[in-house]
Protein backbone atom coordinates (compact mmCIF):
# COMPACT_ATOMS: atom_id res chain seq x y z
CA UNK A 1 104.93 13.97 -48.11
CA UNK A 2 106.00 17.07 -49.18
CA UNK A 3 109.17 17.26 -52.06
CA UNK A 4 112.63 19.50 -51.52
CA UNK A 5 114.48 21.32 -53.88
CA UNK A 6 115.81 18.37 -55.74
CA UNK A 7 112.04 16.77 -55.99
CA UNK A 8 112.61 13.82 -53.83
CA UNK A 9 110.49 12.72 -51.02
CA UNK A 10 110.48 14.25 -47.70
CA UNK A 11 108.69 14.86 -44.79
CA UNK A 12 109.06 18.31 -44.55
CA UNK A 13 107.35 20.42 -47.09
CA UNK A 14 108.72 22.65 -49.20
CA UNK A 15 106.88 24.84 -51.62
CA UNK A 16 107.84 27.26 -53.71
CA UNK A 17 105.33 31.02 -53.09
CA UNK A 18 103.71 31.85 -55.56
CA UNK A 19 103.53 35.60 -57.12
CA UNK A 20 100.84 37.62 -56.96
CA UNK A 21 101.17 39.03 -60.23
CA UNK A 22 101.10 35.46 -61.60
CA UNK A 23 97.46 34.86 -59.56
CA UNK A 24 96.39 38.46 -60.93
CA UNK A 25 97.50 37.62 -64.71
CA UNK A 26 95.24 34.16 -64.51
CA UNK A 27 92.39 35.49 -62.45
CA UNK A 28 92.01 38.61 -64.93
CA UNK A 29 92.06 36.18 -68.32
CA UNK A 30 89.37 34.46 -67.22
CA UNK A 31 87.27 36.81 -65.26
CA UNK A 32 87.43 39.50 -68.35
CA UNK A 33 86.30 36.39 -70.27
CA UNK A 34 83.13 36.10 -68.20
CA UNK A 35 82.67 39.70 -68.27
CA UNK A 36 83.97 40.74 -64.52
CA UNK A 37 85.92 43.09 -63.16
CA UNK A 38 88.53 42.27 -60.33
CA UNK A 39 88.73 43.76 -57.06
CA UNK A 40 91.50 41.91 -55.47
CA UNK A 41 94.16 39.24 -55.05
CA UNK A 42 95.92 38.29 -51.93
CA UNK A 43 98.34 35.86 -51.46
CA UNK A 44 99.99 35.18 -48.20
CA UNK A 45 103.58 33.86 -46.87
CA UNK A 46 101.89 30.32 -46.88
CA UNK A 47 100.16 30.67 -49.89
CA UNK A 48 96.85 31.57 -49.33
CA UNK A 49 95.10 32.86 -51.82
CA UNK A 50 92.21 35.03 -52.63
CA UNK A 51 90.81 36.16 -55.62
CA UNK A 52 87.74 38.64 -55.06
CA UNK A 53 85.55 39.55 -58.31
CA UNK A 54 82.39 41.01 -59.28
CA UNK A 55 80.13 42.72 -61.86
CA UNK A 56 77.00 44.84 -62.20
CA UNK A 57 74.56 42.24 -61.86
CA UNK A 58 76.56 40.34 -59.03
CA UNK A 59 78.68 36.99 -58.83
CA UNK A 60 77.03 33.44 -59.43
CA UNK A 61 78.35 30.61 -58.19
CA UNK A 62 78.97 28.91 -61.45
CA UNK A 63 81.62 31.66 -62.40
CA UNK A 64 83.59 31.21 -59.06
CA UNK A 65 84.05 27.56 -60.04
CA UNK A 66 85.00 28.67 -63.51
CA UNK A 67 87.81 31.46 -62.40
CA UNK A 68 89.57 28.64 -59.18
CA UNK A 69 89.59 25.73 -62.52
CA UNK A 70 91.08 27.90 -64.96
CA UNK A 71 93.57 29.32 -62.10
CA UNK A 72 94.50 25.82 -60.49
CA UNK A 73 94.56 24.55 -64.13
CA UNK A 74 97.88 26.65 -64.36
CA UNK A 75 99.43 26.43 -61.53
CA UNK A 76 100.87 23.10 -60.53
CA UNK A 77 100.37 21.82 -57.24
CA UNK A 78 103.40 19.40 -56.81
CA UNK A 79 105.89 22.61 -56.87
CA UNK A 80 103.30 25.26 -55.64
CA UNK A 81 101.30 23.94 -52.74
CA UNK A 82 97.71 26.36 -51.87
CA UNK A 83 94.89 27.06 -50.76
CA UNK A 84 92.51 29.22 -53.30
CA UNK A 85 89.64 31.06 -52.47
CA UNK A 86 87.37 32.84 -55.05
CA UNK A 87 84.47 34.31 -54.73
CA UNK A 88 82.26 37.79 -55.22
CA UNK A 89 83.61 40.74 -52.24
CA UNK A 90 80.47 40.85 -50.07
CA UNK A 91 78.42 43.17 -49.24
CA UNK A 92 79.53 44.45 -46.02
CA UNK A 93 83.33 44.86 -47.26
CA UNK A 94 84.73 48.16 -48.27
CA UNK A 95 85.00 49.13 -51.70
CA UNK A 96 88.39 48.64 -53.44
CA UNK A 97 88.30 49.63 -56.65
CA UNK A 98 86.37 52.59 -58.76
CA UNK A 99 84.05 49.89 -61.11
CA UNK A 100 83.00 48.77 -57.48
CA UNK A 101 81.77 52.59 -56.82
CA UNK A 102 80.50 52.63 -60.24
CA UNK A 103 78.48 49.48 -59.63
CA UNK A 104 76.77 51.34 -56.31
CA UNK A 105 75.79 54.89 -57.84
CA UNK A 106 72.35 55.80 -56.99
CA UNK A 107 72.89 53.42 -53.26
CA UNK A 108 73.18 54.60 -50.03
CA UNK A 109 76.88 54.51 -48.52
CA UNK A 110 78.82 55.48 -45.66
CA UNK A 111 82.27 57.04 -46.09
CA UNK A 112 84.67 57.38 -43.28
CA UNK A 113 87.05 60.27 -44.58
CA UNK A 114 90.76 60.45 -43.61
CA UNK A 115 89.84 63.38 -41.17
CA UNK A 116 87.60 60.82 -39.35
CA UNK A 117 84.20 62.03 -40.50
CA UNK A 118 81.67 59.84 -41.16
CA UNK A 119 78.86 60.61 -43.89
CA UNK A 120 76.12 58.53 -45.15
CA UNK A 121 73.85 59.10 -48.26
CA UNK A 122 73.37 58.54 -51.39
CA UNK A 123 76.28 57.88 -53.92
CA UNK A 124 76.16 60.35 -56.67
CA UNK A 125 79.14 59.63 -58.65
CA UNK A 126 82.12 58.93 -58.22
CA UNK A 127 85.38 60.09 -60.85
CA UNK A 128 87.77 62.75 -59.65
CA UNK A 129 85.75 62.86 -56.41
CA UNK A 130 83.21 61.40 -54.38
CA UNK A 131 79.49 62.75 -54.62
CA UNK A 132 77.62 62.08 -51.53
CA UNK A 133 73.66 63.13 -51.55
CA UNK A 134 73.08 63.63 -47.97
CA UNK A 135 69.29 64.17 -46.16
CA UNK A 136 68.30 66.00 -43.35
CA UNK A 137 65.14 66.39 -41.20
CA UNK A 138 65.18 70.17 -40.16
CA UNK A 139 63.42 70.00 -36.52
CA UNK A 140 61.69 73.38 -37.29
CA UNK A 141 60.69 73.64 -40.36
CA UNK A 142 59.64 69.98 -40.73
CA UNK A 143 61.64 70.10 -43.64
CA UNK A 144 64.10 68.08 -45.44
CA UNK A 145 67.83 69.58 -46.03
CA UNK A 146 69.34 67.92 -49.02
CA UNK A 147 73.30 68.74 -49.81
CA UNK A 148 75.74 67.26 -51.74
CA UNK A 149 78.95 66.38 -50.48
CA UNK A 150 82.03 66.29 -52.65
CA UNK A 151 84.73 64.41 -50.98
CA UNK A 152 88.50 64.01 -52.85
CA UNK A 153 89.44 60.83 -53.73
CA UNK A 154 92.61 61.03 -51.43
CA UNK A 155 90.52 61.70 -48.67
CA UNK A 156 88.31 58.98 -48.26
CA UNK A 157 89.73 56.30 -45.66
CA UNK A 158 86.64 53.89 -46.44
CA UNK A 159 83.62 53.33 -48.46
CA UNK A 160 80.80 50.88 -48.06
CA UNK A 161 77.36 49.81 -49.09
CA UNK A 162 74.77 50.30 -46.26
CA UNK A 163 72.47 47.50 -46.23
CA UNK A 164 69.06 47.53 -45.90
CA UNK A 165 66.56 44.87 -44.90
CA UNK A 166 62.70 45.63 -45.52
């Protein structure tokens, strides 16, 4: 049974949504703690929530458990029913924020700019601009053509790690 406004008993649920900036405030005390860096917070109509972190040397397991105790352990479930869901970005999703570029210099990416071009290579750096070191085969002169491409930050729709499997 779910509780109204009053906090009585009642078969229809009512829970209050909780902010975003109040998941953000908890999940960054605790992940700064551990020596993270956050990449995101989402928290839906129905309050769904997900808190996605990560550092240099990746996410363990341990840590997740850490940041969803420390966040459920201040929010109170009897006025703010949720779901919470924490755990590292992945691999295959986009990057969000610049520590998550920093994290990937000297790996191979693939940038789809806001123009629609697509360029994979190496990341080179990444501050007021994107540095992409890009290879290619020149038929002719059996050759390799290496360029760097320098893409604004403005104009980059999407980053994202490729992966390799050897």
């Amino acid at each position: 049974m779910g509780r109204n406004k009053e906090g009585a008993s009642s078969p229809f649920f009512y829970y209050t949504m909780i902010s975003k900036e109040k998941v953000t405030e908890l999940a960054l005390e605790k992940i700064t703690e551990l020596g993270y860096f956050l990449v995101d917070v989402k928290v839906s109509a129905t309050n769904d929530i997900t808190v996605l972190f990560d550092k240099n040397d990746g996410v363990v397991v341990k840590d997740c458990l850490n940041v969803s105790r420390y966040i459920e352990g201040n929010l109170d479930r009897d006025i703010e029913d949720y779901q919470l869901t924490v755990c590292s970005p992945g691999i295959d999703k986009a990057f969000v924020v610049t520590e998550q570029y920093q994290k990937n210099i000297g790996r191979d990416v693939k940038v789809k700019t806001t123009a629609g071009e697509k360029i994979k290579g190496k990341l080179i750096s990444f501050d007021e601009e994107l540095v992409v070191e890009t290879e290619t085969k020149q038929k002719k002169k059996k050759e390799l053509l290496i360029k760097q491409i320098n893409i604004p930050i403005d104009k980059i729709k999407e980053t994202k790690l490729i992966i390799k499997f050897k």
